[in-house]
N, C-alpha and C. Protein backbone atom coordinates (compact mmCIF):
# COMPACT_ATOMS: atom_id res chain seq x y z
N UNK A 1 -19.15 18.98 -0.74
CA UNK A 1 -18.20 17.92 -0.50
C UNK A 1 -18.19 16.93 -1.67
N UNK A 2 -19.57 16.62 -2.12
CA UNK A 2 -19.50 16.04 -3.59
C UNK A 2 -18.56 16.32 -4.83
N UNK A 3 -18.96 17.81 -5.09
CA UNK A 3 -17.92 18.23 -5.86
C UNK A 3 -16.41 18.08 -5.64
N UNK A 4 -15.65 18.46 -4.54
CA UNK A 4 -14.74 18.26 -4.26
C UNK A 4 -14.34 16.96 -4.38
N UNK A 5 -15.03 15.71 -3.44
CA UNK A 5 -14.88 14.48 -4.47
C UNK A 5 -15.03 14.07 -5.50
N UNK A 6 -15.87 14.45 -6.32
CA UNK A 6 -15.82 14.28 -8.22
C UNK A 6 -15.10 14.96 -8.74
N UNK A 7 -14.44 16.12 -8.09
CA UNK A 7 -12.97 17.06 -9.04
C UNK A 7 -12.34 15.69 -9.20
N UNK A 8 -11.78 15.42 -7.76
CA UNK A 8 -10.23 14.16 -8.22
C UNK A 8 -10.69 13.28 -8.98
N UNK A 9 -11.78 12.41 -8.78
CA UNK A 9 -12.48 10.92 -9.11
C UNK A 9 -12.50 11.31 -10.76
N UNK A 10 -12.57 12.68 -11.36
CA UNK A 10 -12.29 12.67 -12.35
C UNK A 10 -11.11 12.97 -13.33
N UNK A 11 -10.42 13.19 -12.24
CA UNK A 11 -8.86 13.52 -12.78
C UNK A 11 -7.96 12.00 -12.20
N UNK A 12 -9.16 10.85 -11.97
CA UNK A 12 -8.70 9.74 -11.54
C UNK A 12 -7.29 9.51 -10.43
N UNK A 13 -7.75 10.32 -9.91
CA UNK A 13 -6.70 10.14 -8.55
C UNK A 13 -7.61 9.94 -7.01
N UNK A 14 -8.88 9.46 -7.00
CA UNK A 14 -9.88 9.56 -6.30
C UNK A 14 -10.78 8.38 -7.09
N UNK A 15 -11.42 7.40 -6.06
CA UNK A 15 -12.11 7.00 -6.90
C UNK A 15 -13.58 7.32 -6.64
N UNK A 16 -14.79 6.98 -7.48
CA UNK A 16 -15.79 7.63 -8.05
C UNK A 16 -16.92 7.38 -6.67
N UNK A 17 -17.70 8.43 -5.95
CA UNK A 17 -18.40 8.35 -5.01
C UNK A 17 -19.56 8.90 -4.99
N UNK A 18 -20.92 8.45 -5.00
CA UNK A 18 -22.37 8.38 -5.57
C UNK A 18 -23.23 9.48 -4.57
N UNK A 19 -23.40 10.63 -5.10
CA UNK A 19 -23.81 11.44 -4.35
C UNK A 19 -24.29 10.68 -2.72
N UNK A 20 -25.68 10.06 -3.54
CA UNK A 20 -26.27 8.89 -2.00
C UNK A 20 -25.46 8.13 -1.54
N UNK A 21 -24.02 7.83 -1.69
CA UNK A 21 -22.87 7.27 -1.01
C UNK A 21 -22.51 8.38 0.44
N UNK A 22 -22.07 9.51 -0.21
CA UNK A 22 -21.85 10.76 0.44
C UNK A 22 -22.60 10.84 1.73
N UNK A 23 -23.95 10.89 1.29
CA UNK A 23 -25.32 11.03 2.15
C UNK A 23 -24.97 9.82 3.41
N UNK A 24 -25.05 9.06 2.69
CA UNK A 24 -25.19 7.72 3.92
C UNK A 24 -23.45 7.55 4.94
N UNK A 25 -22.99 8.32 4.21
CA UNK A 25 -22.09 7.82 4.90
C UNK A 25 -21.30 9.43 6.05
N UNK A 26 -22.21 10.56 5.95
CA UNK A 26 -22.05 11.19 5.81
C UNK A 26 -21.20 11.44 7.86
N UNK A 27 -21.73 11.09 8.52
CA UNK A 27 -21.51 10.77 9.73
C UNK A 27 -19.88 10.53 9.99
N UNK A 28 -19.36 9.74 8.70
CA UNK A 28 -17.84 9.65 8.88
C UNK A 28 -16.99 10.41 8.54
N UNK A 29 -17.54 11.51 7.74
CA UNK A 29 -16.69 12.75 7.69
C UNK A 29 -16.17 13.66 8.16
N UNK A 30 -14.48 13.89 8.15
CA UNK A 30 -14.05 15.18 8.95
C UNK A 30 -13.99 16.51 7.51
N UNK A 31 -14.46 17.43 7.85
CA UNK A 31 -14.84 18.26 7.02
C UNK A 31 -13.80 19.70 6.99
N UNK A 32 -13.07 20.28 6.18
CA UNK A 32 -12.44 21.59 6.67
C UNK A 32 -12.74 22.03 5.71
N UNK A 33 -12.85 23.78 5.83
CA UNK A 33 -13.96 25.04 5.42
C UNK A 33 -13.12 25.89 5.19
N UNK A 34 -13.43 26.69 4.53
CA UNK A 34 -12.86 28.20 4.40
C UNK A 34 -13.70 29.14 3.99
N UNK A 35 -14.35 30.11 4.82
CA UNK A 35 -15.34 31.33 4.40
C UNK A 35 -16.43 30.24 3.93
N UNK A 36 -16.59 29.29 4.70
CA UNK A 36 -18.09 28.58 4.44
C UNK A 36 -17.80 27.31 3.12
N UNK A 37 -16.96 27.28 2.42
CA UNK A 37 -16.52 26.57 1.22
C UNK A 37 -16.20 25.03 1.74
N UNK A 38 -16.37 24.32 1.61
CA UNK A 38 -15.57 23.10 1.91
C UNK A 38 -13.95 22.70 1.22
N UNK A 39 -13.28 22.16 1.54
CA UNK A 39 -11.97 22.62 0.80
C UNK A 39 -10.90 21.54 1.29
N UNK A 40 -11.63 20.49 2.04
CA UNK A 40 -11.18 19.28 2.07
C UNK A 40 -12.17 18.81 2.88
N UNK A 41 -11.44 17.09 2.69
CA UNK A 41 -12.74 15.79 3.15
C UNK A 41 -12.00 15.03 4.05
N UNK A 42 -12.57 14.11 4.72
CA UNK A 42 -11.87 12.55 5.03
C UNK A 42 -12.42 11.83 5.73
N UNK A 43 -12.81 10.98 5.33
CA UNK A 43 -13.72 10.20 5.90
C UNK A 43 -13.01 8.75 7.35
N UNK A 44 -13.76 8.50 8.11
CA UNK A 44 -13.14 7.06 8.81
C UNK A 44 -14.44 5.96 9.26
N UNK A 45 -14.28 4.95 8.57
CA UNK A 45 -15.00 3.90 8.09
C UNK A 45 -14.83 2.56 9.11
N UNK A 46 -15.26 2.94 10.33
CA UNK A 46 -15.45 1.67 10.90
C UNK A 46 -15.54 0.15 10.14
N UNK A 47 -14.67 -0.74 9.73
CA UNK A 47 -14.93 -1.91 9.24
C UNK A 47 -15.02 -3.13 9.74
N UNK A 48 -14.34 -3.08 10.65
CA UNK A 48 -14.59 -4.55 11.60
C UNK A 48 -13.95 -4.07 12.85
N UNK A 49 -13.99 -5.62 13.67
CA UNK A 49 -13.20 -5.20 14.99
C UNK A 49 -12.23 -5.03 15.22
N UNK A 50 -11.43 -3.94 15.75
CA UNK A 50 -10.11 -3.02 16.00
C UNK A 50 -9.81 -2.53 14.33
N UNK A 51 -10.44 -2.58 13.71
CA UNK A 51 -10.06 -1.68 12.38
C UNK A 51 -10.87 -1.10 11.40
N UNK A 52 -10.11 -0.10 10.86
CA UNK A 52 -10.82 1.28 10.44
C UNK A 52 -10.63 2.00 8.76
N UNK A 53 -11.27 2.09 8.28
CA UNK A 53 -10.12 2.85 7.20
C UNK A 53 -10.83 4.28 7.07
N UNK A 54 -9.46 4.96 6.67
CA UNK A 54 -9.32 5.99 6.18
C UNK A 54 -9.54 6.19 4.56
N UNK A 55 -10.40 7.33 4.63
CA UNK A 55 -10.84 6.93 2.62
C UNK A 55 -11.52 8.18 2.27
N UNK A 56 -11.55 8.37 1.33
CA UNK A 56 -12.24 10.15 0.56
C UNK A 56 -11.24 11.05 1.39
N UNK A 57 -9.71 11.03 1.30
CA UNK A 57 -9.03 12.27 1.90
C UNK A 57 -9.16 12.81 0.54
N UNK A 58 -9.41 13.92 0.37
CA UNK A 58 -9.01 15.13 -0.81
C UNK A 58 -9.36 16.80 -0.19
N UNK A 59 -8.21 17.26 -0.44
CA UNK A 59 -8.36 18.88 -0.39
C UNK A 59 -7.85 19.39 -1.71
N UNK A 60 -8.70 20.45 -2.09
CA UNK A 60 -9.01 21.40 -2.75
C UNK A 60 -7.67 21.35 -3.79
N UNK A 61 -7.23 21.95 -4.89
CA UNK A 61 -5.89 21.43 -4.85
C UNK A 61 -5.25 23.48 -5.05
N UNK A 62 -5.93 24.56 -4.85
CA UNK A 62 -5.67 25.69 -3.91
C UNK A 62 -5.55 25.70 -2.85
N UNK A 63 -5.53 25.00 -2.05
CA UNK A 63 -4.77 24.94 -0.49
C UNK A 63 -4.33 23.13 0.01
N UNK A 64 -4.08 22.73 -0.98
CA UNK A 64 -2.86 21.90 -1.17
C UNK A 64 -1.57 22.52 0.00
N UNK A 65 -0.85 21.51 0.32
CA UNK A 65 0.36 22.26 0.73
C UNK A 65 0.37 23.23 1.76
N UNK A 66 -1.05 23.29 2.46
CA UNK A 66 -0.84 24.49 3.66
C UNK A 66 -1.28 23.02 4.92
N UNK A 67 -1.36 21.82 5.02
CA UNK A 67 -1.32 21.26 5.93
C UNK A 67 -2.96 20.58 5.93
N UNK A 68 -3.63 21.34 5.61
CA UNK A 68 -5.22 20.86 5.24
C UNK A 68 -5.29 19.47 5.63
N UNK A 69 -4.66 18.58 4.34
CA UNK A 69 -4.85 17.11 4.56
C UNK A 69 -4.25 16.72 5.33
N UNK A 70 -3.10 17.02 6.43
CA UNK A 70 -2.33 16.47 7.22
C UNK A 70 -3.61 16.56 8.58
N UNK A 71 -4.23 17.67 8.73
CA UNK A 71 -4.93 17.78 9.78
C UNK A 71 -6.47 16.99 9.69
N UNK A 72 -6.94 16.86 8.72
CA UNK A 72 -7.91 16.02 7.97
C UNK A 72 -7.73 14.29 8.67
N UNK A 73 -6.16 13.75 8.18
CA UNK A 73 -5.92 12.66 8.24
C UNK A 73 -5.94 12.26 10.08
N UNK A 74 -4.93 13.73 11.03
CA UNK A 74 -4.57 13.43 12.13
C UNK A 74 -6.32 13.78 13.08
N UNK A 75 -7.26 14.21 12.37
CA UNK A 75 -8.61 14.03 12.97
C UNK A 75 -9.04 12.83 12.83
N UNK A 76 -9.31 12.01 11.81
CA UNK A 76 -9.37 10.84 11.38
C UNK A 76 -8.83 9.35 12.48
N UNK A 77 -7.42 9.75 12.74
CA UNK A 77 -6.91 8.88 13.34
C UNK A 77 -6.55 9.37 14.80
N UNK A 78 -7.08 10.31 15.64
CA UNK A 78 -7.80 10.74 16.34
C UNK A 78 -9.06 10.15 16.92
N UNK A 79 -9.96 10.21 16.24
CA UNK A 79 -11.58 9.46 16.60
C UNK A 79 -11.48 8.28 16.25
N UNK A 80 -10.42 7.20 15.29
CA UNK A 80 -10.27 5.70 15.28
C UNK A 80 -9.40 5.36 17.19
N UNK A 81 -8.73 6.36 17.51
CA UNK A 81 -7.79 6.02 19.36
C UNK A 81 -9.18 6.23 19.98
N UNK A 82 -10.07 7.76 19.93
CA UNK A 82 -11.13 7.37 20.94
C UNK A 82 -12.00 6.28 20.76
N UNK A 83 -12.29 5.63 19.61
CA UNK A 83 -12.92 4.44 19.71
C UNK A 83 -12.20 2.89 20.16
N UNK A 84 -11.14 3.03 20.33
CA UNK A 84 -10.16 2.29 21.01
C UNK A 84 -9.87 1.29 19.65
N UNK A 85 -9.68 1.89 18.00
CA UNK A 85 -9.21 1.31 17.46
C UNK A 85 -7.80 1.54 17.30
N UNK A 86 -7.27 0.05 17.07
CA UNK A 86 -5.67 0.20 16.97
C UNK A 86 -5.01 -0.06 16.06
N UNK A 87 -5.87 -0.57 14.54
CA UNK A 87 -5.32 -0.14 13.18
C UNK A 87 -6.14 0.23 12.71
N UNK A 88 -5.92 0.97 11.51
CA UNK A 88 -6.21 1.72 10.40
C UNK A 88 -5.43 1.65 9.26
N UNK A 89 -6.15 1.00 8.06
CA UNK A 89 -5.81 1.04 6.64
C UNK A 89 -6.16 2.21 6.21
N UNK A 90 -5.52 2.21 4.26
CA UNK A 90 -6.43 2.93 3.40
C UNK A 90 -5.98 2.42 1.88
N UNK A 91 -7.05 2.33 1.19
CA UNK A 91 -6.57 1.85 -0.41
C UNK A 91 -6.49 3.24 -0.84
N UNK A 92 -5.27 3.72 -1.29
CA UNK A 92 -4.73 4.83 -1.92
C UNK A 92 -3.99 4.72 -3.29
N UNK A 93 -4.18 5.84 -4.00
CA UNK A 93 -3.66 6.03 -5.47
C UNK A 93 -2.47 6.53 -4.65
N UNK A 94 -2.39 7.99 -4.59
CA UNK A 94 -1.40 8.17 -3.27
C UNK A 94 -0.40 8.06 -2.28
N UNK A 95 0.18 6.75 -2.65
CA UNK A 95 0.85 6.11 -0.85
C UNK A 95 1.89 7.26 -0.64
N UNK A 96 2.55 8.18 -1.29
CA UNK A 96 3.74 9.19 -0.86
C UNK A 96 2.85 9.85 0.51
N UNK A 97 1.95 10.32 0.39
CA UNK A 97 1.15 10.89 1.38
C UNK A 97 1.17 10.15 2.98
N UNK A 98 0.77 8.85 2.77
CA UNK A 98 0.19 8.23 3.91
C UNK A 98 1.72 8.04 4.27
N UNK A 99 2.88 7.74 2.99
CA UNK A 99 4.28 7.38 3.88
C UNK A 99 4.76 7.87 4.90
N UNK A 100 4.45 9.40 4.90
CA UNK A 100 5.09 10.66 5.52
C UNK A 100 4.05 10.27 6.97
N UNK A 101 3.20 9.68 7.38
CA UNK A 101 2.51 9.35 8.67
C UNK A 101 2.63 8.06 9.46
N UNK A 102 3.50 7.17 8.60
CA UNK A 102 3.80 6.18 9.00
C UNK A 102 2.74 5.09 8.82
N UNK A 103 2.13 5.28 8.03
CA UNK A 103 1.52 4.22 7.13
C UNK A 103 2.64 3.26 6.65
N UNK A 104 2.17 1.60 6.58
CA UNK A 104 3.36 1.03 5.83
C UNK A 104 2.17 -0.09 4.97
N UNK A 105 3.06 -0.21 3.61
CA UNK A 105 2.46 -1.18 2.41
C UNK A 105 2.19 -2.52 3.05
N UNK A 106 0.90 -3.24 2.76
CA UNK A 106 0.27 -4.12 2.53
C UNK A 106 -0.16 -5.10 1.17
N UNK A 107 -0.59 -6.60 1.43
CA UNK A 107 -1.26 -6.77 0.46
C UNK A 107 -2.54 -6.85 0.78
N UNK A 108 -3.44 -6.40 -0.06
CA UNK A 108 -4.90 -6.10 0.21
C UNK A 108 -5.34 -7.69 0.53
N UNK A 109 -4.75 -8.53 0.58
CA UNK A 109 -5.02 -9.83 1.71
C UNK A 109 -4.84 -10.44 2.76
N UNK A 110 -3.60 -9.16 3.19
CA UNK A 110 -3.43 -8.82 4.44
C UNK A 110 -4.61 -8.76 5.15
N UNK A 111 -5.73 -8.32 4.66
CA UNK A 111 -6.99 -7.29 5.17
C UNK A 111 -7.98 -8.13 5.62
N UNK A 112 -8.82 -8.21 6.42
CA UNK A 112 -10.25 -9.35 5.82
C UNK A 112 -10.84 -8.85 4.66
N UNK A 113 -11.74 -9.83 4.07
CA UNK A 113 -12.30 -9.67 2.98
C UNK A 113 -13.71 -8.99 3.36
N UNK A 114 -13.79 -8.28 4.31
CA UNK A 114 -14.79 -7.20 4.70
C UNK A 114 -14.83 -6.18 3.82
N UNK A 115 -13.25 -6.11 3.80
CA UNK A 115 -12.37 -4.47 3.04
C UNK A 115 -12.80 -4.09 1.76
N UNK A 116 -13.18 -5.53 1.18
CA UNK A 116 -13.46 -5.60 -0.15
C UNK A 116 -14.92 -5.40 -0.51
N UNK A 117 -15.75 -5.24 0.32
CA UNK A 117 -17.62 -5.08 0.22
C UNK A 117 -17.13 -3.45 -0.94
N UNK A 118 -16.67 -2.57 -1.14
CA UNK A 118 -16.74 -1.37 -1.91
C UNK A 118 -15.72 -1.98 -3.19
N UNK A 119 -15.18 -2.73 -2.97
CA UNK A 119 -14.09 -3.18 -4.37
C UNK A 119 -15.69 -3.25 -5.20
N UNK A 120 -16.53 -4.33 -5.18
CA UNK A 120 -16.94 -4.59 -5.43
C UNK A 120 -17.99 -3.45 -6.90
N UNK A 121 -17.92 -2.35 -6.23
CA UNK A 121 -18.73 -1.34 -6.62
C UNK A 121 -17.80 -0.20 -7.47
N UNK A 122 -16.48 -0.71 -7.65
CA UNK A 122 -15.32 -0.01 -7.97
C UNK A 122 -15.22 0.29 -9.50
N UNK A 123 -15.33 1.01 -10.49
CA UNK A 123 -15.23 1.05 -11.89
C UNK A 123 -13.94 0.22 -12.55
N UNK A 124 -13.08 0.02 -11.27
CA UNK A 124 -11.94 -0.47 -11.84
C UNK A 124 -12.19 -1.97 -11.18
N UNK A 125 -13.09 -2.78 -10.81
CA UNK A 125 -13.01 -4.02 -10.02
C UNK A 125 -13.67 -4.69 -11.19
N UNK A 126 -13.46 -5.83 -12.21
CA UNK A 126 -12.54 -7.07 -11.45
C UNK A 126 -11.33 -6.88 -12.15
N UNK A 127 -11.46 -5.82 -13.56
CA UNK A 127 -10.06 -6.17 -14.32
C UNK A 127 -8.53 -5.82 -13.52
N UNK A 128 -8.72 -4.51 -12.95
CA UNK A 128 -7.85 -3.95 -12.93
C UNK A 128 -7.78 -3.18 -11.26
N UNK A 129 -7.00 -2.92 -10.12
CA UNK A 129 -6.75 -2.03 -8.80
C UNK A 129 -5.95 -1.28 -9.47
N UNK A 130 -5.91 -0.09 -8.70
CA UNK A 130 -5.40 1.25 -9.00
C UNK A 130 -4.22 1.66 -7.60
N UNK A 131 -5.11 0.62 -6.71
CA UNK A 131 -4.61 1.19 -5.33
C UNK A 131 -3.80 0.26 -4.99
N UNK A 132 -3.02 1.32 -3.07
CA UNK A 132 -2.03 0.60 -2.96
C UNK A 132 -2.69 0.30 -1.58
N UNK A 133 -2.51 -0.56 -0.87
CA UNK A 133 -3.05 -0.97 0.47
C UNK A 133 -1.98 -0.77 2.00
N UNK A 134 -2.41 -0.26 2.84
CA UNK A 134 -1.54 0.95 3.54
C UNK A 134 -2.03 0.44 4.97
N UNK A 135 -1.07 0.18 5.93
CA UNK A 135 -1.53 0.70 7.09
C UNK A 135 -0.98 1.27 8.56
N UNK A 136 -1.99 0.94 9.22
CA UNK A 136 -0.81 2.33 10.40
C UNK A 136 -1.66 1.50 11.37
N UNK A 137 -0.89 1.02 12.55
CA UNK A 137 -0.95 0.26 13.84
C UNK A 137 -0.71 1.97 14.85
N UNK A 138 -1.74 1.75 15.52
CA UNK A 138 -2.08 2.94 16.71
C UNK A 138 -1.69 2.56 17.64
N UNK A 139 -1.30 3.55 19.10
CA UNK A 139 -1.27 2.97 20.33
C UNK A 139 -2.26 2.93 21.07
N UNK A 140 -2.87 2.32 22.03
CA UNK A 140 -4.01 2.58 23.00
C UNK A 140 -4.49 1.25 23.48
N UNK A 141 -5.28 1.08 24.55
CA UNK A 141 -5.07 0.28 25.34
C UNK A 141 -6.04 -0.82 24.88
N UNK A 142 -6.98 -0.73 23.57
CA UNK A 142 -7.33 -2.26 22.85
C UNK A 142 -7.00 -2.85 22.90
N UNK A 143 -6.87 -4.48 22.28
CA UNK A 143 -6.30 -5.34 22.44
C UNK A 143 -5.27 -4.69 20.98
N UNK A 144 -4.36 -5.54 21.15
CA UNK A 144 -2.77 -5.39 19.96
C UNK A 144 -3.40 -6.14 18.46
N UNK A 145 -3.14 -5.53 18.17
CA UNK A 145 -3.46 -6.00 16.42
C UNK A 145 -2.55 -7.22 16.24
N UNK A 146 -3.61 -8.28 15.40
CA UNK A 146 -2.48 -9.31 15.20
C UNK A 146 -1.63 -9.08 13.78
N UNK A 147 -0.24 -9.40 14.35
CA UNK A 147 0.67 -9.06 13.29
C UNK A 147 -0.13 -9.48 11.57
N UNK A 148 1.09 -8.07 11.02
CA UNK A 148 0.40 -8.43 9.49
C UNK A 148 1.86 -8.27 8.92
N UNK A 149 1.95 -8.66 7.53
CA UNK A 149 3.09 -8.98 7.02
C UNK A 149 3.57 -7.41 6.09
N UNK A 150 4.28 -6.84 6.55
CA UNK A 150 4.53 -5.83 5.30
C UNK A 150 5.42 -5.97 4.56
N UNK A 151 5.18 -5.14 3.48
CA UNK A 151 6.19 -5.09 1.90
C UNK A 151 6.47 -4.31 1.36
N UNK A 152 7.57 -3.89 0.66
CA UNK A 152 8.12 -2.89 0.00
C UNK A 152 7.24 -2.08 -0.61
N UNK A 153 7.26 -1.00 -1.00
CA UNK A 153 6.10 -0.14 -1.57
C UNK A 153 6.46 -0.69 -3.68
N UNK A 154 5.27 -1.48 -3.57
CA UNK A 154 4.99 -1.35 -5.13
C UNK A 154 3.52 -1.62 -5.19
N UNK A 155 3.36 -1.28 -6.98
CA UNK A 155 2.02 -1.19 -6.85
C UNK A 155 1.00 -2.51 -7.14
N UNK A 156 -0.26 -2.48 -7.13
CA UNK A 156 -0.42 -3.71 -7.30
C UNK A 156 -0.26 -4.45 -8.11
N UNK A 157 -0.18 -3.98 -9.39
CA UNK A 157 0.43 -3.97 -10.69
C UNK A 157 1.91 -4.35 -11.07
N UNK A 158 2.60 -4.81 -9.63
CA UNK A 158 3.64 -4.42 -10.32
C UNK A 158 4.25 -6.37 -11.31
N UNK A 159 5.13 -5.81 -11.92
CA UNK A 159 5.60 -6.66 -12.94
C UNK A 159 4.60 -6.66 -14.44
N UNK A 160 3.52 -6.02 -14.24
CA UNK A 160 2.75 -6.15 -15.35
C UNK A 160 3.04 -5.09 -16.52
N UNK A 161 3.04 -5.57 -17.29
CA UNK A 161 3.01 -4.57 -19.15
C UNK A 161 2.34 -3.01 -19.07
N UNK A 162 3.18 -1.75 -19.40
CA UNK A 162 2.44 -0.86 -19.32
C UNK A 162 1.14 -0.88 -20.61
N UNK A 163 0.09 -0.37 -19.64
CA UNK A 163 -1.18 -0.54 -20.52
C UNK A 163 -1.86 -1.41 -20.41
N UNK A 164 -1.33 -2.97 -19.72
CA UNK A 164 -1.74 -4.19 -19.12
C UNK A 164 -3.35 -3.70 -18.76
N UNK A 165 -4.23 -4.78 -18.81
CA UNK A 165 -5.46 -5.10 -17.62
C UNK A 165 -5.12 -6.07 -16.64
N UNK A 166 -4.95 -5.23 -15.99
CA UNK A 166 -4.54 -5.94 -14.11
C UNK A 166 -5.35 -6.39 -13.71
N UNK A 167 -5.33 -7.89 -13.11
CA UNK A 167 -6.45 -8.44 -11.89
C UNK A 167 -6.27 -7.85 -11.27
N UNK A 168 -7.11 -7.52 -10.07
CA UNK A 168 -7.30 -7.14 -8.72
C UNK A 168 -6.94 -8.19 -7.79
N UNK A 169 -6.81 -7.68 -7.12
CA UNK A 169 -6.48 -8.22 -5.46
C UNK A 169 -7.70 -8.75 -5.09
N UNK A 170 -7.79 -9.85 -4.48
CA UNK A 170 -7.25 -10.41 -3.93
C UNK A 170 -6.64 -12.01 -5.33
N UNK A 171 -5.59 -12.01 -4.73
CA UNK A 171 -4.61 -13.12 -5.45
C UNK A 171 -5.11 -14.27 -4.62
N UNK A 172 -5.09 -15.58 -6.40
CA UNK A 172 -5.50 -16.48 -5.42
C UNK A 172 -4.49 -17.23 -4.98
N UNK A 173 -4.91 -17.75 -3.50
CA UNK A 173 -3.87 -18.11 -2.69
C UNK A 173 -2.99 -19.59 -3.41
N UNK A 174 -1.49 -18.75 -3.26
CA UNK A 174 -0.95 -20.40 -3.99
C UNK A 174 -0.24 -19.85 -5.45
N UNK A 175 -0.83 -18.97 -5.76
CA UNK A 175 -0.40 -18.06 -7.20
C UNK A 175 0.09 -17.11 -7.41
N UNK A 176 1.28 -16.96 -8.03
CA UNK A 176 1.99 -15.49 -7.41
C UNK A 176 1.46 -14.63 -8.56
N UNK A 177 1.67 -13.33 -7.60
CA UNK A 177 1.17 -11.89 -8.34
C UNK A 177 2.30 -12.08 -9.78
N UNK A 178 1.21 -11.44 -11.06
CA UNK A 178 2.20 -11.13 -11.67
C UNK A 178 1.61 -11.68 -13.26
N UNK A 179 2.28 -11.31 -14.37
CA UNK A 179 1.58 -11.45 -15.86
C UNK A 179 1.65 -13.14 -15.90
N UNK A 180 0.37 -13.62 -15.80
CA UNK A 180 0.07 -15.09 -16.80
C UNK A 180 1.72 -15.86 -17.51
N UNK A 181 1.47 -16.72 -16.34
CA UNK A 181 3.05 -17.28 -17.31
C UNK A 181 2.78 -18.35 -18.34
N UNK A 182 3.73 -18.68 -19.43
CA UNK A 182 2.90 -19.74 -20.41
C UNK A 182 2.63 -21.03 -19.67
N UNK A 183 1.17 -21.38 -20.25
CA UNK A 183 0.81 -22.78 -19.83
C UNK A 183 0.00 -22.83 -18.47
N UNK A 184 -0.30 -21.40 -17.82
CA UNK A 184 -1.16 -20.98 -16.38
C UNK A 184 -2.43 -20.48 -17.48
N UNK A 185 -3.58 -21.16 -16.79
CA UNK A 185 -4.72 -20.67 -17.48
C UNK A 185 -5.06 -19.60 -16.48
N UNK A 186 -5.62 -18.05 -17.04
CA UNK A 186 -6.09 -17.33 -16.13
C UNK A 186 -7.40 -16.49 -16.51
């Protein structure tokens, strides 16, 4: 399963996950096989109360396209309803994927700042996010998620210079996203 996560994390469409990450966290994985092979991942990450994320989806990229990750994701959000959670995020390179499930764009301050305990550990944290922040409101008889604000799908990046070093998310409150305007110290 390592390997399979260090294929993408190195073709940077995945980000980078520490063997002993794997290990410890290993309990949250939905796992699919072929002739004993592993050949996709996906993990679901209890983070706080009524919410969950979804994170390490990758299949194989030879059985790409036969449904793999669709069934990966719908196990995932599966065992977040039996735990009577009723959202689920995910920070994704990705969002075409999660669109097609009814995931909808966020700003990663939408989120609590729980979300952010792994930013922290991120190769790309503080200059620059990669990801887009996603989520999907479940049905079931929890209490109702309190509303969150959604937004058009762009990235976090957006308005910035190609090649730019992007801050990360979280923006401070009061300051809009977006390249240093003259006379803003940043």
């Amino acid at each position: 399963m390592h390997r399979l996560l260090s294929h993408f994390a190195d073709k940077r469409e995945l980000l980078p996950r520490a063997i002993s990450e794997v290990y410890e966290n290993l309990q949250q994985f939905h796992v699919a096989e072929n002739r004993g092979a592993v050949i996709g991942a996906c993990a679901l990450y209890v983070t706080w109360d009524n919410l969950a994320e979804v994170k390490a989806l990758a299949v194989a990229e030879e059985h790409q396209g036969r449904g793999v990750g669709k069934s990966l994701l719908q196990a995932c959000l599966a065992s977040a309803q039996e735990l009577g959670i009723r959202r689920v995020f995910t920070l994704t390179i990705r969002s075409g994927f999660f669109d097609r499930f009814g995931f909808r764009h966020v700003s990663k301050e939408q989120l609590p700042h729980k979300v952010w305990t792994e930013c922290v550990r991120c190769i790309y944290f503080p200059e620059r996010c990669i990801e887009y922040a996603m989520v999907k409101d479940l049905p079931g008889s929890g209490p109702a998620p309190s509303p969150i604000a959604f937004r058009e799908a762009r990235a976090p990046a957006v308005n910035w210079p190609q090649g730019a070093i992007v801050p990360s998310e979280p923006v401070v409150p009061g300051v809009p996203p977006g390249p240093p305007k003259k006379g803003r110290k940043s």
